[in-house]
PDB file of N, CA and C in Angstrom:
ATOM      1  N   UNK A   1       0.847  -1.182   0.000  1.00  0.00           N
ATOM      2  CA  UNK A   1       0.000   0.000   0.000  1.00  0.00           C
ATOM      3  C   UNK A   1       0.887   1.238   0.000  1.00  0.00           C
ATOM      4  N   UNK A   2       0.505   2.190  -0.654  1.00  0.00           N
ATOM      5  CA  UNK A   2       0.982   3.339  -0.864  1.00  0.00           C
ATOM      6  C   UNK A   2       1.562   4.487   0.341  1.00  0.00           C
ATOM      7  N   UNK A   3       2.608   4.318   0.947  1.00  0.00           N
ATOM      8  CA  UNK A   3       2.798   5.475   2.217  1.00  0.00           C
ATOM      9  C   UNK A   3       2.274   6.525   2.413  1.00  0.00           C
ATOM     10  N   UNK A   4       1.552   7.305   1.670  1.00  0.00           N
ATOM     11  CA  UNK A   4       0.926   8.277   2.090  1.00  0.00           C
ATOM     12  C   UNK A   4      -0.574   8.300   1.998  1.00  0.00           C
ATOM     13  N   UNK A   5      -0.842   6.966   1.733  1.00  0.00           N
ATOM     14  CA  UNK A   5      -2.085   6.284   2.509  1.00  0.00           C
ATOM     15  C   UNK A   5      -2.183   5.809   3.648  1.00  0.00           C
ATOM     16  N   UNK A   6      -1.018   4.979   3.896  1.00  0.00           N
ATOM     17  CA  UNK A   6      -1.217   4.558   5.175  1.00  0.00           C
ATOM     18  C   UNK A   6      -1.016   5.555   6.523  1.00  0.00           C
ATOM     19  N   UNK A   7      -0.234   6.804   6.160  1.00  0.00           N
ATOM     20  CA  UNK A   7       0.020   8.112   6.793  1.00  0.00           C
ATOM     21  C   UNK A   7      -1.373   8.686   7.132  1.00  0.00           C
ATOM     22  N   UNK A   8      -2.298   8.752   6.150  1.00  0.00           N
ATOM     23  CA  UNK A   8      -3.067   9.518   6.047  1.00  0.00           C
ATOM     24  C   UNK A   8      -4.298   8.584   6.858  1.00  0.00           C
ATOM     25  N   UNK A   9      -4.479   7.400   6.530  1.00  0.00           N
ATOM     26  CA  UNK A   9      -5.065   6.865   7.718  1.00  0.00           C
ATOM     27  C   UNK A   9      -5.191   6.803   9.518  1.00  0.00           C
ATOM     28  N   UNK A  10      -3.585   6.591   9.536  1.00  0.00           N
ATOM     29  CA  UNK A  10      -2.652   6.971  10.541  1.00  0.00           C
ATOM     30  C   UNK A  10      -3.354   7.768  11.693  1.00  0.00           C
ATOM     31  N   UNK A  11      -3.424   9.216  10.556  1.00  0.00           N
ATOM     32  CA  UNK A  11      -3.635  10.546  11.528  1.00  0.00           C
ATOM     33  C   UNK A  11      -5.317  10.451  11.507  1.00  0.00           C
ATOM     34  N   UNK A  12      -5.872   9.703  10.796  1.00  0.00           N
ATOM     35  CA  UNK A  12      -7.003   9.884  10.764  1.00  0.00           C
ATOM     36  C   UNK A  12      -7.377   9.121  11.866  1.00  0.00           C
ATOM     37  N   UNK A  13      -6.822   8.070  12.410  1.00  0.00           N
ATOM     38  CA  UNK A  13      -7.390   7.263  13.806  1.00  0.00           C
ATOM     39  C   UNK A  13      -6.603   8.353  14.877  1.00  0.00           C
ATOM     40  N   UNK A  14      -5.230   8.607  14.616  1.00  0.00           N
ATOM     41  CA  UNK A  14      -4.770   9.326  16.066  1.00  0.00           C
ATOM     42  C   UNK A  14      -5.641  10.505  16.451  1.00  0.00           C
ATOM     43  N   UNK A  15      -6.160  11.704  14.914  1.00  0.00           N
ATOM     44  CA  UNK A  15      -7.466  12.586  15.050  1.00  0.00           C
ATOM     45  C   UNK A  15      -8.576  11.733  16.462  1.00  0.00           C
ATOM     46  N   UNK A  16      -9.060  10.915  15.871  1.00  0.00           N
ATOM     47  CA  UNK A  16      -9.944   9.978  16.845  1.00  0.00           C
ATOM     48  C   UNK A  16      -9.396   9.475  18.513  1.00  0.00           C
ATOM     49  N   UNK A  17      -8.456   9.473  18.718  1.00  0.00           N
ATOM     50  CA  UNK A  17      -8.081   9.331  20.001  1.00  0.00           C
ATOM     51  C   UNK A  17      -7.311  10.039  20.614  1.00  0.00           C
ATOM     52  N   UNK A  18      -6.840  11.429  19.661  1.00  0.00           N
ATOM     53  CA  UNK A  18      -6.581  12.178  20.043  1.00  0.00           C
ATOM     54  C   UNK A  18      -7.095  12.890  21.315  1.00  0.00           C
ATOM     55  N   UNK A  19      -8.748  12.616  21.198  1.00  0.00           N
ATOM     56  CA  UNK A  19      -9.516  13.248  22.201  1.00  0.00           C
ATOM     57  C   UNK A  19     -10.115  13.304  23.219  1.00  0.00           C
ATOM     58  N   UNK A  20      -9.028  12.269  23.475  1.00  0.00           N
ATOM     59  CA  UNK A  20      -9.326  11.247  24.728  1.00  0.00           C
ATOM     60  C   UNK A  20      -8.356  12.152  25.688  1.00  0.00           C
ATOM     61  N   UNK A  21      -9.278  12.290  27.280  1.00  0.00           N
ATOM     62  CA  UNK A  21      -8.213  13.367  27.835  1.00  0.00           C
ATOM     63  C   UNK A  21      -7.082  13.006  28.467  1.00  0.00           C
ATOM     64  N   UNK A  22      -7.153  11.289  28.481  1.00  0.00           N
ATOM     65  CA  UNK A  22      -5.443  11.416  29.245  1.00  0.00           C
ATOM     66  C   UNK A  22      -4.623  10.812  27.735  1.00  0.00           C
ATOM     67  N   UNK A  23      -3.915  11.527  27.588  1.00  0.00           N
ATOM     68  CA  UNK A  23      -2.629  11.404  26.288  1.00  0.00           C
ATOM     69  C   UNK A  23      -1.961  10.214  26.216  1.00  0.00           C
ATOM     70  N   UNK A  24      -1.904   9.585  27.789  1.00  0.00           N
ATOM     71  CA  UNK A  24      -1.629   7.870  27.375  1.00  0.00           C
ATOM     72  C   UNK A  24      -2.369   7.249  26.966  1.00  0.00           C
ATOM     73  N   UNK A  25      -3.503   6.958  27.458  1.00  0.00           N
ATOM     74  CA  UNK A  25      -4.233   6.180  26.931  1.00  0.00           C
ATOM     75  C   UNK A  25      -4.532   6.054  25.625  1.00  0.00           C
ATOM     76  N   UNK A  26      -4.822   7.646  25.596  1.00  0.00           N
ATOM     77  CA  UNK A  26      -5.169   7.739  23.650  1.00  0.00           C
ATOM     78  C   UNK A  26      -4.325   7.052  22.610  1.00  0.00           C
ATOM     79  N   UNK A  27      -2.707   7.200  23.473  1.00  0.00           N
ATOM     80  CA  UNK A  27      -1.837   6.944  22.409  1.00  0.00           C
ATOM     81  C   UNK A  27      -1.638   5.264  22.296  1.00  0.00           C
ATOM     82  N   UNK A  28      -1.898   4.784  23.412  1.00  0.00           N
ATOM     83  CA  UNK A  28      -2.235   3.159  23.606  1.00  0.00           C
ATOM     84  C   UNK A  28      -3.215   2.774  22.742  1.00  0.00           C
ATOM     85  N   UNK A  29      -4.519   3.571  22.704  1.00  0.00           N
ATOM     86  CA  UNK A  29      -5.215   2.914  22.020  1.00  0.00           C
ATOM     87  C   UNK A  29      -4.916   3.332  20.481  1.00  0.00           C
ATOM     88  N   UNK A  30      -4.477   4.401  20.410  1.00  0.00           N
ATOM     89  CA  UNK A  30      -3.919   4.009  18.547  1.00  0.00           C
ATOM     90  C   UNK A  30      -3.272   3.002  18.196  1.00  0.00           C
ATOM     91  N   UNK A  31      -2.323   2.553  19.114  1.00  0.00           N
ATOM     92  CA  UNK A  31      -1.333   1.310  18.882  1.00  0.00           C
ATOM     93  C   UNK A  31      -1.899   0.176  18.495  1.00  0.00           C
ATOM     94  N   UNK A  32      -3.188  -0.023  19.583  1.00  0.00           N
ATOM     95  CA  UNK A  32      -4.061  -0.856  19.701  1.00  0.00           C
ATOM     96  C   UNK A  32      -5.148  -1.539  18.731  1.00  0.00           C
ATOM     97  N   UNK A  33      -5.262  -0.172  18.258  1.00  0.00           N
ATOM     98  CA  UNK A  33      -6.067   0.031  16.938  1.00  0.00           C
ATOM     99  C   UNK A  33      -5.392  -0.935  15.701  1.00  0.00           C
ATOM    100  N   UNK A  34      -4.109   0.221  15.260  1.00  0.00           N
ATOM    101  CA  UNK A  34      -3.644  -0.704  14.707  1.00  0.00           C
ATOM    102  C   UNK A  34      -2.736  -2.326  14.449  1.00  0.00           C
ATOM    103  N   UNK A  35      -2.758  -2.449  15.892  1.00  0.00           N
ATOM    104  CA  UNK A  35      -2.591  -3.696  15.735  1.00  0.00           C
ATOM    105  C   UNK A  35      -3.794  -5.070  15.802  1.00  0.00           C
ATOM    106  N   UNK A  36      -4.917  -4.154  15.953  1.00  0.00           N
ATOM    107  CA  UNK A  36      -6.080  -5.366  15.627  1.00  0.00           C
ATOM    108  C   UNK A  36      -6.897  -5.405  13.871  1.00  0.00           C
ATOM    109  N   UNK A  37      -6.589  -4.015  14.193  1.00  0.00           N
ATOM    110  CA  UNK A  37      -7.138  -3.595  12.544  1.00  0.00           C
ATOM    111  C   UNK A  37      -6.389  -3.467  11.384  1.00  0.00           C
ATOM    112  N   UNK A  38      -5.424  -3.795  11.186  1.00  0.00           N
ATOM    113  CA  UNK A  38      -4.321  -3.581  10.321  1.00  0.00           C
ATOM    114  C   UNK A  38      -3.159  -4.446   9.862  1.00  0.00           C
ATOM    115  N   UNK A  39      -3.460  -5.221   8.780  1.00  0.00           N
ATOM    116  CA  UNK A  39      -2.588  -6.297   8.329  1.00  0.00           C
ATOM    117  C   UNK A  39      -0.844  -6.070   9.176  1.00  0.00           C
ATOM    118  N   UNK A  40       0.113  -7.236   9.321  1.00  0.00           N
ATOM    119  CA  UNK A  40       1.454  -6.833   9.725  1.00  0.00           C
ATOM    120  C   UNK A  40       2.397  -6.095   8.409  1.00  0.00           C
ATOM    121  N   UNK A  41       2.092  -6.654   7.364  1.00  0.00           N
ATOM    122  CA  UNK A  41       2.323  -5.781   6.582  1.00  0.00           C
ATOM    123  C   UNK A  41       2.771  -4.029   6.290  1.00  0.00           C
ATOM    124  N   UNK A  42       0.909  -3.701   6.634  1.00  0.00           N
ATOM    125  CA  UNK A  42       0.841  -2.476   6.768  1.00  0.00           C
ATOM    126  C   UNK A  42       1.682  -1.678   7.729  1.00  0.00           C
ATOM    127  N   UNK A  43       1.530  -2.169   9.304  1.00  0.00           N
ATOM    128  CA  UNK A  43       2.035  -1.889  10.227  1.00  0.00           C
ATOM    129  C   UNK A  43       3.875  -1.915   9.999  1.00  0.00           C
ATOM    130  N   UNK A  44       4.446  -2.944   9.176  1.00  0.00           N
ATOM    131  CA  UNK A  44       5.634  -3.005   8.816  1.00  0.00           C
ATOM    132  C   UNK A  44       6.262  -1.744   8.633  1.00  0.00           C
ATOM    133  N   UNK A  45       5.052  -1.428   7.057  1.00  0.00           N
ATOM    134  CA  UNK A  45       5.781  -0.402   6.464  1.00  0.00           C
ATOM    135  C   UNK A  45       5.611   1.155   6.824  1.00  0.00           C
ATOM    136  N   UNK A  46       4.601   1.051   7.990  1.00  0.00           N
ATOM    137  CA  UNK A  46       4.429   2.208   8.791  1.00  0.00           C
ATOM    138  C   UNK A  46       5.888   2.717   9.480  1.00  0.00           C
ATOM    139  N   UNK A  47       6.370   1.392  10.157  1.00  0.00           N
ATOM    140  CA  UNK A  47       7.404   1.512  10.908  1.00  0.00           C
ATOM    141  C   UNK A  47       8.897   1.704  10.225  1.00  0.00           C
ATOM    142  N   UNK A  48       8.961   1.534   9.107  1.00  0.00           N
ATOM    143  CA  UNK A  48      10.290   1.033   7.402  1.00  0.00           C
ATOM    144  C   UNK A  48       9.960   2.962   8.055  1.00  0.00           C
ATOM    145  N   UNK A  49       8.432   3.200   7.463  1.00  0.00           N
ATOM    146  CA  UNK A  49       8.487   4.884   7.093  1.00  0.00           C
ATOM    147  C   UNK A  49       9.258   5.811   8.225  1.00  0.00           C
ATOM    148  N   UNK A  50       8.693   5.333   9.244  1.00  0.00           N
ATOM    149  CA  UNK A  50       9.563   6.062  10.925  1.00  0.00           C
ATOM    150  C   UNK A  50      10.850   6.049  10.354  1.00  0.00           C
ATOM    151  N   UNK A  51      11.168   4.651  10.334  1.00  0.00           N
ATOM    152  CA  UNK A  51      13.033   4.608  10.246  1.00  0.00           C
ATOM    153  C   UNK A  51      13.501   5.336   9.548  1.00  0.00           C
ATOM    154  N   UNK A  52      12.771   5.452   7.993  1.00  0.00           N
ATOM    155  CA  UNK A  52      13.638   6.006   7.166  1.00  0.00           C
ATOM    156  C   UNK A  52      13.582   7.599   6.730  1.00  0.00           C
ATOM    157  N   UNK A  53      12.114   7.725   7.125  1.00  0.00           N
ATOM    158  CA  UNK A  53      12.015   9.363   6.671  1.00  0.00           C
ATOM    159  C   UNK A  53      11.492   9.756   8.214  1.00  0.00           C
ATOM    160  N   UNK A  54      11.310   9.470   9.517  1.00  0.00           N
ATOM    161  CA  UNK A  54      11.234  10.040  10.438  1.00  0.00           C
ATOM    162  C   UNK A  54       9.974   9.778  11.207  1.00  0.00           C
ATOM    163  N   UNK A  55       8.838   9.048  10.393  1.00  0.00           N
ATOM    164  CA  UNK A  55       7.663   9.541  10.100  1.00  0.00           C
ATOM    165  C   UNK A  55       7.294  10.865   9.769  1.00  0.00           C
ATOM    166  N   UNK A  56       7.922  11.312   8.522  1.00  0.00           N
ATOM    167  CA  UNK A  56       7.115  12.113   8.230  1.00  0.00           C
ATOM    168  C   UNK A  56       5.559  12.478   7.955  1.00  0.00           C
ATOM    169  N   UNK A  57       5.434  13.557   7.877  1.00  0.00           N
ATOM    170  CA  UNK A  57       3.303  13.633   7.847  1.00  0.00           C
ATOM    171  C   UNK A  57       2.884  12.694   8.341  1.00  0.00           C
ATOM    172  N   UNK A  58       3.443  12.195   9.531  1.00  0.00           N
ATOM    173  CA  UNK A  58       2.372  12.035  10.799  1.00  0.00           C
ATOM    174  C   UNK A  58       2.295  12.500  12.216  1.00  0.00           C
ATOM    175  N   UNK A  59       1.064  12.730  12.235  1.00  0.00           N
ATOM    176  CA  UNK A  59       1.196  13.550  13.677  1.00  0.00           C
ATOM    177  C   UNK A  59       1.925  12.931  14.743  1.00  0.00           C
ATOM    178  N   UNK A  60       1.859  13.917  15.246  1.00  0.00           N
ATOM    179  CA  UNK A  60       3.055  13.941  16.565  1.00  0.00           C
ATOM    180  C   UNK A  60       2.314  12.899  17.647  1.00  0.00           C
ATOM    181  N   UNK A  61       1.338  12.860  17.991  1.00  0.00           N
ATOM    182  CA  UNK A  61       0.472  11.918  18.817  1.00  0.00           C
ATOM    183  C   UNK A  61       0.768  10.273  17.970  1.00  0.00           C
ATOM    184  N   UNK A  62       0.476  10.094  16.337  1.00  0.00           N
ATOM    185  CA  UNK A  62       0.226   8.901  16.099  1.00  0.00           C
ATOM    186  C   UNK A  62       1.906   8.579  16.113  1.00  0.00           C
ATOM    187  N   UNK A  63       2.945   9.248  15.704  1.00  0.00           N
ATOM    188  CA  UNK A  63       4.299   9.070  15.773  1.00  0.00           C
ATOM    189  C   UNK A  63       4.922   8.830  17.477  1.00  0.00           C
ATOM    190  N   UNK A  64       4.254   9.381  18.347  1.00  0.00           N
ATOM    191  CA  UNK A  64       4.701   8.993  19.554  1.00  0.00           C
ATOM    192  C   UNK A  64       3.764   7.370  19.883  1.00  0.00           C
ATOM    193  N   UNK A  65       2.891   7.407  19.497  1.00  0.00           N
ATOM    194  CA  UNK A  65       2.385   6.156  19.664  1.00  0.00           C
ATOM    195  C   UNK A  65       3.135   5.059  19.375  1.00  0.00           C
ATOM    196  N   UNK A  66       3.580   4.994  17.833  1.00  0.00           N
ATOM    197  CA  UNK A  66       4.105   3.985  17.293  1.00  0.00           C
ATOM    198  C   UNK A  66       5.591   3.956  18.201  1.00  0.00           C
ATOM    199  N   UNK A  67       6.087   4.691  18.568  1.00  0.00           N
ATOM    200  CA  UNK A  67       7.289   4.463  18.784  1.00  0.00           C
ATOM    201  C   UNK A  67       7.437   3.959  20.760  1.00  0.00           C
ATOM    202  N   UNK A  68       6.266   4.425  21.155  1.00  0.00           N
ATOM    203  CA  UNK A  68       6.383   4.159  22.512  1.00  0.00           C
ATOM    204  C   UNK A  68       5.417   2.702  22.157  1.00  0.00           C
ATOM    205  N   UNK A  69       5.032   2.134  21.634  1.00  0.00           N
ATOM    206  CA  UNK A  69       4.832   0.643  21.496  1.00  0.00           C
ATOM    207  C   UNK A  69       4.976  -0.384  20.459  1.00  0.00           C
ATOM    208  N   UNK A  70       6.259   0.225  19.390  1.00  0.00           N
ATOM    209  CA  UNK A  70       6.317  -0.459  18.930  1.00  0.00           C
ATOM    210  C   UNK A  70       6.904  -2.184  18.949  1.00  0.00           C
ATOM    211  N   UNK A  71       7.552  -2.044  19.845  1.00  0.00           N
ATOM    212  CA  UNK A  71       8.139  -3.760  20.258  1.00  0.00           C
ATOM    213  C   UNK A  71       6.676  -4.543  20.502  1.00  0.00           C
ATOM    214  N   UNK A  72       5.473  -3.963  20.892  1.00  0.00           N
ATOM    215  CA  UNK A  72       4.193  -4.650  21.083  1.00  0.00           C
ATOM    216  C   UNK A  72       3.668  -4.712  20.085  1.00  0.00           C
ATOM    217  N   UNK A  73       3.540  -3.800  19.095  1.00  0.00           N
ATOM    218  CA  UNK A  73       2.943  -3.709  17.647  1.00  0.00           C
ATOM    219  C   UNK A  73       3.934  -4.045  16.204  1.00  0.00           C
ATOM    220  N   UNK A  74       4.832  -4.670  16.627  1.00  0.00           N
ATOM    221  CA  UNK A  74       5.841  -4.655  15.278  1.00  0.00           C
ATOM    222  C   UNK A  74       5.255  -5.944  14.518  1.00  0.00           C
ATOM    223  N   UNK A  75       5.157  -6.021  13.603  1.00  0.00           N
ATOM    224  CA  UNK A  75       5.056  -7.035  12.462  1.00  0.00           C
ATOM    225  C   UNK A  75       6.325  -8.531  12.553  1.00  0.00           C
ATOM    226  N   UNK A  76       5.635  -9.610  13.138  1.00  0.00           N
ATOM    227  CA  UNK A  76       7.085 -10.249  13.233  1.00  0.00           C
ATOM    228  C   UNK A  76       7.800 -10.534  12.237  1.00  0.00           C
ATOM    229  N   UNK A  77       9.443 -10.917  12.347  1.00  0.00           N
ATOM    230  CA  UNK A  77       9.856 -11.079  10.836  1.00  0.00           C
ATOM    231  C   UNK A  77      10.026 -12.404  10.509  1.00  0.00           C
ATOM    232  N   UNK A  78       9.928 -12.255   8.787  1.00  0.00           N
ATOM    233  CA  UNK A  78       9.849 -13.287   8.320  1.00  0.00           C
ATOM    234  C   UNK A  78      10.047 -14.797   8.508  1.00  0.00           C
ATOM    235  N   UNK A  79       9.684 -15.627   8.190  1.00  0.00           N
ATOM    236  CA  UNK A  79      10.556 -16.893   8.728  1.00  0.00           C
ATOM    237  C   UNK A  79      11.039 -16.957   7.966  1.00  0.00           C
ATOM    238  N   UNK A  80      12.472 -17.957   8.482  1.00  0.00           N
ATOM    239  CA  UNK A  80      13.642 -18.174   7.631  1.00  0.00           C
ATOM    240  C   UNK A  80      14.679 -16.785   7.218  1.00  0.00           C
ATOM    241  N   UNK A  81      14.299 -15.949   8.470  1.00  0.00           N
ATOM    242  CA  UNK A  81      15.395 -14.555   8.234  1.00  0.00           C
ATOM    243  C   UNK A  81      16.437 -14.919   8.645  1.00  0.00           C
ATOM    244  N   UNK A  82      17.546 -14.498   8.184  1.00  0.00           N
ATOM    245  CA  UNK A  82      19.008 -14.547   9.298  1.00  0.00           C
ATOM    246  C   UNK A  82      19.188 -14.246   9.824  1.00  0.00           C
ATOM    247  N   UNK A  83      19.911 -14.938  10.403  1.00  0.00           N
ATOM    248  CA  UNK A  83      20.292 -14.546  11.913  1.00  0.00           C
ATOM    249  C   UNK A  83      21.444 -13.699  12.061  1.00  0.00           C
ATOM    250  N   UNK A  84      22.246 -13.708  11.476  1.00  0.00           N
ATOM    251  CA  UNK A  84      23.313 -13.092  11.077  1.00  0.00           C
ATOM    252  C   UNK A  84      24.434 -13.498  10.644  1.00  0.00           C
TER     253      UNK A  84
END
């Protein structure tokens, strides 16, 4: 899927829990979100996008989300990856 779809989704759920008044929780439940609703895939290349461009164009709420849970939300890797 296209990165600045999945960006744009992104902010469109963190918009949604944005408005939740304690800021942890909200940001838990974006995590949450997308890890029930959202192929590992997707979630992969959400996280490829953090690494490589910063997350750019995404809000600051859905970008702190991903990063304060991502070891809970990461996409596992492949089987048969190396080990090194």
């Amino acid at each position: 899927m296209n990165i600045d779809n999945l960006v744009t989704m992104a902010n469109q759920i963190g918009t949604f829990f944005e408005s939740y008044p304690d800021a942890r929780e909200g940001r838990t439940e974006i995590a949450n979100h997308l890890q029930r609703f959202w192929a590992p895939r997707m979630r992969s290349q959400l996280f490829s996008h953090i690494d490589a461009d910063r997350g750019a164009g995404l809000n600051p709420i859905v970008l702190e989300a991903l990063i304060e849970h991502r070891r809970d939300h990461m996409a596992p890797p492949p089987p048969g990856g190396d080990a090194g």
